[in-house]
C-alpha atoms as a PDB file:
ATOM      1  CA  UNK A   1      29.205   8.092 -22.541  1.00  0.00           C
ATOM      2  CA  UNK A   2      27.064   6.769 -25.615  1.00  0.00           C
ATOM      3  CA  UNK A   3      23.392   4.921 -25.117  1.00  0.00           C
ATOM      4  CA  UNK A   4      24.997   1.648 -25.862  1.00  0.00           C
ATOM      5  CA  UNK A   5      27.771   2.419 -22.911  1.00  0.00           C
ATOM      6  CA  UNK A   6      24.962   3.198 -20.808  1.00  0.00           C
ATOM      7  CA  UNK A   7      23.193   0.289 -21.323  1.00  0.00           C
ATOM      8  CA  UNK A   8      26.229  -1.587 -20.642  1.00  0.00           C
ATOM      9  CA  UNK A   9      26.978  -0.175 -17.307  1.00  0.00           C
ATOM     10  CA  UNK A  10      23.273  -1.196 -16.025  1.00  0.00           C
ATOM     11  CA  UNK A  11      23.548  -4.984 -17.559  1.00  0.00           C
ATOM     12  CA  UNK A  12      26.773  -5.841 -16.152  1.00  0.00           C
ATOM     13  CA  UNK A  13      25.629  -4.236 -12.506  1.00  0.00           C
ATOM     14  CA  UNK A  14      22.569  -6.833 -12.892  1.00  0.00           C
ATOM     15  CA  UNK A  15      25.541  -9.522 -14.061  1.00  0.00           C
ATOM     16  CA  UNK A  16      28.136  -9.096 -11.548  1.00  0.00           C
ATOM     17  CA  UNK A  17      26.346  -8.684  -8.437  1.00  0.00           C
ATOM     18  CA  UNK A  18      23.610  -9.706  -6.634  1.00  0.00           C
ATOM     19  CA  UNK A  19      20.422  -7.530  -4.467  1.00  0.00           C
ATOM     20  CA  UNK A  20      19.895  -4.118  -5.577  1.00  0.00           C
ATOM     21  CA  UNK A  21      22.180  -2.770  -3.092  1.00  0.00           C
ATOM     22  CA  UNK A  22      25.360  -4.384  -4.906  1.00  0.00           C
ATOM     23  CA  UNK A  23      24.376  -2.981  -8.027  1.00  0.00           C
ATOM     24  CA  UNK A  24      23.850   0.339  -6.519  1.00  0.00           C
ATOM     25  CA  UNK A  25      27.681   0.082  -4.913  1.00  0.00           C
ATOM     26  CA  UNK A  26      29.243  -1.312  -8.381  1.00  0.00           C
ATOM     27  CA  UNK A  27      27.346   1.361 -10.428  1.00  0.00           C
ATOM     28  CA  UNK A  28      28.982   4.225  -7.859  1.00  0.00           C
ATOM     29  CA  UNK A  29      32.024   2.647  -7.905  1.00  0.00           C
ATOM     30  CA  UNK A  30      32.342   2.644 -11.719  1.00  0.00           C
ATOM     31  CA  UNK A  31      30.971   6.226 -12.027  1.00  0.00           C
ATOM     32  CA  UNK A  32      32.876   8.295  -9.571  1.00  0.00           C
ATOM     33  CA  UNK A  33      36.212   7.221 -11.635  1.00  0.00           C
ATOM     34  CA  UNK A  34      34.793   8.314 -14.589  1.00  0.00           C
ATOM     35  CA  UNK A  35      34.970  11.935 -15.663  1.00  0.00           C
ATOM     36  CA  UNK A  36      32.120  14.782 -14.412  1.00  0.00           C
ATOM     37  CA  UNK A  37      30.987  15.026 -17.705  1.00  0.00           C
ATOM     38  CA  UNK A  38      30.425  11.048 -18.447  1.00  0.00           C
ATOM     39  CA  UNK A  39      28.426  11.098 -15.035  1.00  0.00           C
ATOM     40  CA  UNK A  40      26.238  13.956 -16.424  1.00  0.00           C
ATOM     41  CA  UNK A  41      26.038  11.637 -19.433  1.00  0.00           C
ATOM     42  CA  UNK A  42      24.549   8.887 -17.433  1.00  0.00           C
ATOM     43  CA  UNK A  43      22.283  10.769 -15.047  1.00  0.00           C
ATOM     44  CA  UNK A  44      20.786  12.092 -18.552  1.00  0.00           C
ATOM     45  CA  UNK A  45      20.276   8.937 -20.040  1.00  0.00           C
ATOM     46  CA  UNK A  46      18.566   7.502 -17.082  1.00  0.00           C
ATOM     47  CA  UNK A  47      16.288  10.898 -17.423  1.00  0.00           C
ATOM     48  CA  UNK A  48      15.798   9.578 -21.008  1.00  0.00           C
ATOM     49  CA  UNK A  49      14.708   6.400 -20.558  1.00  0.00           C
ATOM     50  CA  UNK A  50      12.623   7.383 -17.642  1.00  0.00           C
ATOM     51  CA  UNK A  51      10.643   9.961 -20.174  1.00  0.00           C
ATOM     52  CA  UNK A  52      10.128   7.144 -22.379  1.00  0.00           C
ATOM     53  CA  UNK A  53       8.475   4.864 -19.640  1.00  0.00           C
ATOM     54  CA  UNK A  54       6.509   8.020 -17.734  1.00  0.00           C
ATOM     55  CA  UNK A  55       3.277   7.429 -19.975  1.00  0.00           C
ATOM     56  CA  UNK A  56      -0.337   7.164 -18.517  1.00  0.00           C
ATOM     57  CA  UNK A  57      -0.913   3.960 -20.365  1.00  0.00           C
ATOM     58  CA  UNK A  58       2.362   2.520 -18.706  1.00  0.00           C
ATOM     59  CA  UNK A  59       1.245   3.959 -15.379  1.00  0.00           C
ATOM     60  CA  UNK A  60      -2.544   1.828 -15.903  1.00  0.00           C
ATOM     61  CA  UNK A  61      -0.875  -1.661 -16.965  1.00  0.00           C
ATOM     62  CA  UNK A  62       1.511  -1.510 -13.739  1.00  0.00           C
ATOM     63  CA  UNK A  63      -2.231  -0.182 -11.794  1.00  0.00           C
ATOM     64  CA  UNK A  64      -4.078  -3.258 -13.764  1.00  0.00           C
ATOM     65  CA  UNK A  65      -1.176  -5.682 -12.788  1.00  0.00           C
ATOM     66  CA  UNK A  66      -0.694  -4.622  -8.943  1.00  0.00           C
ATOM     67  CA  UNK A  67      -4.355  -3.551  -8.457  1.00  0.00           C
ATOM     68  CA  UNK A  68      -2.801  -0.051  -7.213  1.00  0.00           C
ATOM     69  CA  UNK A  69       0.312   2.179  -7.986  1.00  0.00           C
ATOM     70  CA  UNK A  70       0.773   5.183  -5.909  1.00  0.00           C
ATOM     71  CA  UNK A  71       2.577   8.548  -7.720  1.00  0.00           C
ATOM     72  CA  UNK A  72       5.995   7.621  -6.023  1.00  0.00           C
ATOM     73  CA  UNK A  73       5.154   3.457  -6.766  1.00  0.00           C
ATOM     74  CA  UNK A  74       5.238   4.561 -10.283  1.00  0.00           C
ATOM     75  CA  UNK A  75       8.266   6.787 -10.246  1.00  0.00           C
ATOM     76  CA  UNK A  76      10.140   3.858  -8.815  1.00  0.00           C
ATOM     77  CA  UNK A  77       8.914   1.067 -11.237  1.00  0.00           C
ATOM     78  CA  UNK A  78      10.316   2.957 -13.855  1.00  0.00           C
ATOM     79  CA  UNK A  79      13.653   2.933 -12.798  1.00  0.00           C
ATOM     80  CA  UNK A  80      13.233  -1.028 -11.860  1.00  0.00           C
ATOM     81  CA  UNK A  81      12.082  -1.633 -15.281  1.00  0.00           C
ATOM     82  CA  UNK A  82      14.965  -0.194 -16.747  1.00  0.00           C
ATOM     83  CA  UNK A  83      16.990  -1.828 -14.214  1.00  0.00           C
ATOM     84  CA  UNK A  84      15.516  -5.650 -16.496  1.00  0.00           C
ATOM     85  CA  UNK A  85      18.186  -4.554 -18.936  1.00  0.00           C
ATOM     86  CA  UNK A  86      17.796  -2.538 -22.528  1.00  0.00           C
ATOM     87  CA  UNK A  87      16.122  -5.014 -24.719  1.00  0.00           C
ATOM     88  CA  UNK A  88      13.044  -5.617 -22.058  1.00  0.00           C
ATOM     89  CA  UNK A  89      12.719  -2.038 -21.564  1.00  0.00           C
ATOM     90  CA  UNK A  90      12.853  -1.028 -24.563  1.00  0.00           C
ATOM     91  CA  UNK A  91      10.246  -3.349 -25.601  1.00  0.00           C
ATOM     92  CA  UNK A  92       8.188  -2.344 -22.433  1.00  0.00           C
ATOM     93  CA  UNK A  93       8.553   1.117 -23.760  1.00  0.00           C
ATOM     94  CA  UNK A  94       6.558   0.378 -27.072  1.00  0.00           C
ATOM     95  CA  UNK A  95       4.423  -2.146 -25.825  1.00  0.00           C
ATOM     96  CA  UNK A  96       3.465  -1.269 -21.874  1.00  0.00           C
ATOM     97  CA  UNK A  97       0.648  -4.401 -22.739  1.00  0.00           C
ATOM     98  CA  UNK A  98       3.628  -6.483 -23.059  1.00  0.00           C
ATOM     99  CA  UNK A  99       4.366  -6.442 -18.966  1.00  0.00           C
ATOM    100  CA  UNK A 100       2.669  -9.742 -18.678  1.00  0.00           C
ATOM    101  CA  UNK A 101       5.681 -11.314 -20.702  1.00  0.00           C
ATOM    102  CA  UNK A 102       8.504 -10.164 -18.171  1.00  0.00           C
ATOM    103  CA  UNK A 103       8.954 -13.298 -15.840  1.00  0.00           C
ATOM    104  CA  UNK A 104       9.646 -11.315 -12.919  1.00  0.00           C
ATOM    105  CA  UNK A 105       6.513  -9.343 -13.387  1.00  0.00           C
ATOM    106  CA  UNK A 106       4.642 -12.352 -13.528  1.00  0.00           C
ATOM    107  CA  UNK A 107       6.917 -13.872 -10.415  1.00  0.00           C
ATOM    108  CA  UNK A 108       5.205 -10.678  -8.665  1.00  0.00           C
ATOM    109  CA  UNK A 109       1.825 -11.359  -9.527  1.00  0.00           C
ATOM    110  CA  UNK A 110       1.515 -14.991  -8.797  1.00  0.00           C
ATOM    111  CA  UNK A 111       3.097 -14.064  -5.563  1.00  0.00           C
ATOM    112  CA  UNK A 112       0.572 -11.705  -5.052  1.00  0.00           C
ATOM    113  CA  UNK A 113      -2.462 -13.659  -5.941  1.00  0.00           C
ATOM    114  CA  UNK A 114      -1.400 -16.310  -3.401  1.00  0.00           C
ATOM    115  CA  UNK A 115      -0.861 -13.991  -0.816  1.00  0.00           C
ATOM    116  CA  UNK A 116       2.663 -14.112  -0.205  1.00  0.00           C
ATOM    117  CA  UNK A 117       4.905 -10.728   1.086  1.00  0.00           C
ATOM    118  CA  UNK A 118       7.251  -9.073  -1.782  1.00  0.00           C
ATOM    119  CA  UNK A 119      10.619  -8.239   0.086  1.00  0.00           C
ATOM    120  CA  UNK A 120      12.465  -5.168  -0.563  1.00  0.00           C
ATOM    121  CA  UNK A 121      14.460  -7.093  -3.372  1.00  0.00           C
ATOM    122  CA  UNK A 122      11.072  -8.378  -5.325  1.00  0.00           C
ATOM    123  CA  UNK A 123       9.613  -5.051  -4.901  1.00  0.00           C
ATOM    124  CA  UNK A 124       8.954  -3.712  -8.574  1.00  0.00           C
ATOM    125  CA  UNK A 125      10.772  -0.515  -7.840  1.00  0.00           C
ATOM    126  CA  UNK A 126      14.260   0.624  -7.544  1.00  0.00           C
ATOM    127  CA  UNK A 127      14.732   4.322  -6.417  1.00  0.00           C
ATOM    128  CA  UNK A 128      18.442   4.659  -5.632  1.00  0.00           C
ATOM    129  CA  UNK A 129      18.830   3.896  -9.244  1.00  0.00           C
ATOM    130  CA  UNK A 130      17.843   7.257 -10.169  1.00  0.00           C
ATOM    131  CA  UNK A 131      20.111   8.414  -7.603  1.00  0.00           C
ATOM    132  CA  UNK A 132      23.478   6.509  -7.924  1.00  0.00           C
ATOM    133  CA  UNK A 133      24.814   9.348 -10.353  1.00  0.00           C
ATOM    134  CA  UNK A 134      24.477  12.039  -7.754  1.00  0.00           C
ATOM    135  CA  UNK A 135      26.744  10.068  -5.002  1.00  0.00           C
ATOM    136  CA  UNK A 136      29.217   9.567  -7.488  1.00  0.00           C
ATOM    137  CA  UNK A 137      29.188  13.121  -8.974  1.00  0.00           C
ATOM    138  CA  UNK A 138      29.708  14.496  -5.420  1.00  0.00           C
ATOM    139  CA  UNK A 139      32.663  11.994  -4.863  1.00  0.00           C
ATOM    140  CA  UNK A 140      33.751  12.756  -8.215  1.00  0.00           C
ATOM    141  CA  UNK A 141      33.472  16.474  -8.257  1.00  0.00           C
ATOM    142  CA  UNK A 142      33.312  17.740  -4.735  1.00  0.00           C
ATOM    143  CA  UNK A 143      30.163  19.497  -5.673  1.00  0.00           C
ATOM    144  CA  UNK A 144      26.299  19.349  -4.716  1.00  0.00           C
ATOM    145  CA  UNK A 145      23.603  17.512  -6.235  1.00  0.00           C
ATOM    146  CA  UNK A 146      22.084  21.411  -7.494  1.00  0.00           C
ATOM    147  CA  UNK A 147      25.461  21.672  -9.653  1.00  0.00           C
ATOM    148  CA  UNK A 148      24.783  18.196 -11.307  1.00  0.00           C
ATOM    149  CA  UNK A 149      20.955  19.588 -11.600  1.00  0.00           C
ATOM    150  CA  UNK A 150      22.287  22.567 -13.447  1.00  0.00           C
ATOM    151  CA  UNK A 151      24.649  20.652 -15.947  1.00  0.00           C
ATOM    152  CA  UNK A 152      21.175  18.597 -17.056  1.00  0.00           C
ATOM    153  CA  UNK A 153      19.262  21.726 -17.330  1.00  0.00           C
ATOM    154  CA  UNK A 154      21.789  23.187 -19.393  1.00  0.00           C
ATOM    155  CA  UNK A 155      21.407  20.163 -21.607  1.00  0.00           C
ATOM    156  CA  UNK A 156      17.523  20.845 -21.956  1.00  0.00           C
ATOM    157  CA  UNK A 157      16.605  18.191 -19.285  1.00  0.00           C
ATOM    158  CA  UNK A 158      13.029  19.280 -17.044  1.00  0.00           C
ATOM    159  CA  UNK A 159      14.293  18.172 -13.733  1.00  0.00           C
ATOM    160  CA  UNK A 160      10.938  16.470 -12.137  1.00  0.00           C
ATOM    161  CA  UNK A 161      10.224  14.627  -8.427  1.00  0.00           C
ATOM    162  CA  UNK A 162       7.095  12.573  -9.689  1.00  0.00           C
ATOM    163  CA  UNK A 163       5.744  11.373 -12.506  1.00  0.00           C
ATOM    164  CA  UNK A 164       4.554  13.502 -15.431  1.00  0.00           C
ATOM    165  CA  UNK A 165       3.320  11.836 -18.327  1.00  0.00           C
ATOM    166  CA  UNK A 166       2.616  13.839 -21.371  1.00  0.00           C
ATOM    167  CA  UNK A 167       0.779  10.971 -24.022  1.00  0.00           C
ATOM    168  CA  UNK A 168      -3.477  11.049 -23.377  1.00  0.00           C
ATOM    169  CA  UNK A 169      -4.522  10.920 -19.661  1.00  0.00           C
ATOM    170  CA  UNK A 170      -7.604   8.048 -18.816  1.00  0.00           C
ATOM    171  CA  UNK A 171      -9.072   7.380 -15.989  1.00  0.00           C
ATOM    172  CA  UNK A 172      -6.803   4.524 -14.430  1.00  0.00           C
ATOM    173  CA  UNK A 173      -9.326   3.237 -12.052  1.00  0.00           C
ATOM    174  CA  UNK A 174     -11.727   2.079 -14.759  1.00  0.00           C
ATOM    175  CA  UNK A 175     -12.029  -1.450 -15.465  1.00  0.00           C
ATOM    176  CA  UNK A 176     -13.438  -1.362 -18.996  1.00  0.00           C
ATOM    177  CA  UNK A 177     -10.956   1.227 -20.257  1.00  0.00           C
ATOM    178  CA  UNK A 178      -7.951  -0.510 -18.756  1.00  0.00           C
ATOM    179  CA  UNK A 179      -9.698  -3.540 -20.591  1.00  0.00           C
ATOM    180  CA  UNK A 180      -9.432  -1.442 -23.961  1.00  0.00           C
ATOM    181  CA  UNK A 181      -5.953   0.081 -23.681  1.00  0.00           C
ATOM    182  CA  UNK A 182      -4.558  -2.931 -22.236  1.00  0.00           C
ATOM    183  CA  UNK A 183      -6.020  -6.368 -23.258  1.00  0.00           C
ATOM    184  CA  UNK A 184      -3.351  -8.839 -22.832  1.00  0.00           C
ATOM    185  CA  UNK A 185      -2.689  -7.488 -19.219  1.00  0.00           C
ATOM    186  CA  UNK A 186      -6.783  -7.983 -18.916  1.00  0.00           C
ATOM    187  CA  UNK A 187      -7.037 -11.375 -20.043  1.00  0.00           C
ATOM    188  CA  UNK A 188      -3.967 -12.798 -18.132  1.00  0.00           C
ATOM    189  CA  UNK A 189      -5.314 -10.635 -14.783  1.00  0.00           C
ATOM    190  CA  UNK A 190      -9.057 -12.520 -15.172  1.00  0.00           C
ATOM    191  CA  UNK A 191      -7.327 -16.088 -16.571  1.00  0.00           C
ATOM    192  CA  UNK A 192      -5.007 -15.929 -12.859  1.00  0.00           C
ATOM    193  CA  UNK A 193      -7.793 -14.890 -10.911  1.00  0.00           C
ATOM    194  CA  UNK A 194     -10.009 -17.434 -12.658  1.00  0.00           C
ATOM    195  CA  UNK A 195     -12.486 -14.944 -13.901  1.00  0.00           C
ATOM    196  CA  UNK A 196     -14.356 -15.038 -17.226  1.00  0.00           C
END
């Protein structure tokens, strides 16, 4: 399995179903016909795209758009945000100040600045995703999740349970850094809140 059929596989789960659930079941379904070594292939690029996302400066604009963002928050936006599809993650990859352009980003902020509850389907975060390959390698395969674990490793893949961003670590928590790293999240934050 190739990027692009990757890619695929998490588009059409968005297109053909609906809740996160469905796409979780359609995703399983899909991979546990598929050979052991094409669901290796897809838990590693989902490890991929997750590296690409797992960046302090990514971790601060979903901290300066949600006013908080826990270690295991985090580790599940990322697998939301590549649950929006290629082209927005991708572009979220470069460009983590570019957040504020995702409409159902800004869907969750206005809900949050007029104090209304996220359910578990507006929720920025989507764990199972990261999981989905394991179910169906065990169906697949008849084997454990520590046998799938072994087939990444032996591909070069660091196996991790949190985040661990690698690019230059700031203090999250400080308003006029954030402000610096991240000015278009900044300036849409203080234009909602009506703040100068």
């Amino acid at each position: 399995m190739d990027v692009d059929e990757f890619w695929l596989l998490i588009e059409q789960s968005a297109r053909e179903t609906t809740g996160k659930e469905a796409r979780l079941a359609w995703l399983h379904k899909r991979l546990a016909q598929r050979s052991a070594e094409e669901i290796v292939d897809f838990d590693a690029w989902i490890l991929t795209a997750r590296r690409k996302v797992d960046t302090w400066l990514m971790w601060g604009a979903v901290r300066a758009l949600y006013f908080g963002g826990s270690d295991d928050g985090f580790w599940y936006f990322q697998m939301w945000l590549a649950g929006l599809g290629r082209a927005t993650f991708e572009r979220m990859a470069r460009e983590p100040d570019a957040l504020v352009d995702v409409p159902a980003v800004q869907r969750l902020v206005v809900m949050a600045r007029n104090r209304q509850t996220w359910t578990n389907e507006d929720w920025p975060a989507f764990e199972s995703l990261a999981y989905v390959a394991v179910k169906a390698w065990e169906q697949a395969t008849g084997k454990g999740h520590e046998e799938l674990a072994e087939a990444l490793r032996s591909r070069g893949f660091e196996l991790f349970a949190l985040p661990n961003p690698t690019d230059e670590a700031w203090e999250l928590d400080n308003a006029e850094e954030s402000a610096r790293r991240l000015p278009r999240i900044n300036r849409y934050m203080r234009h909602l809140y009506g703040r100068p």
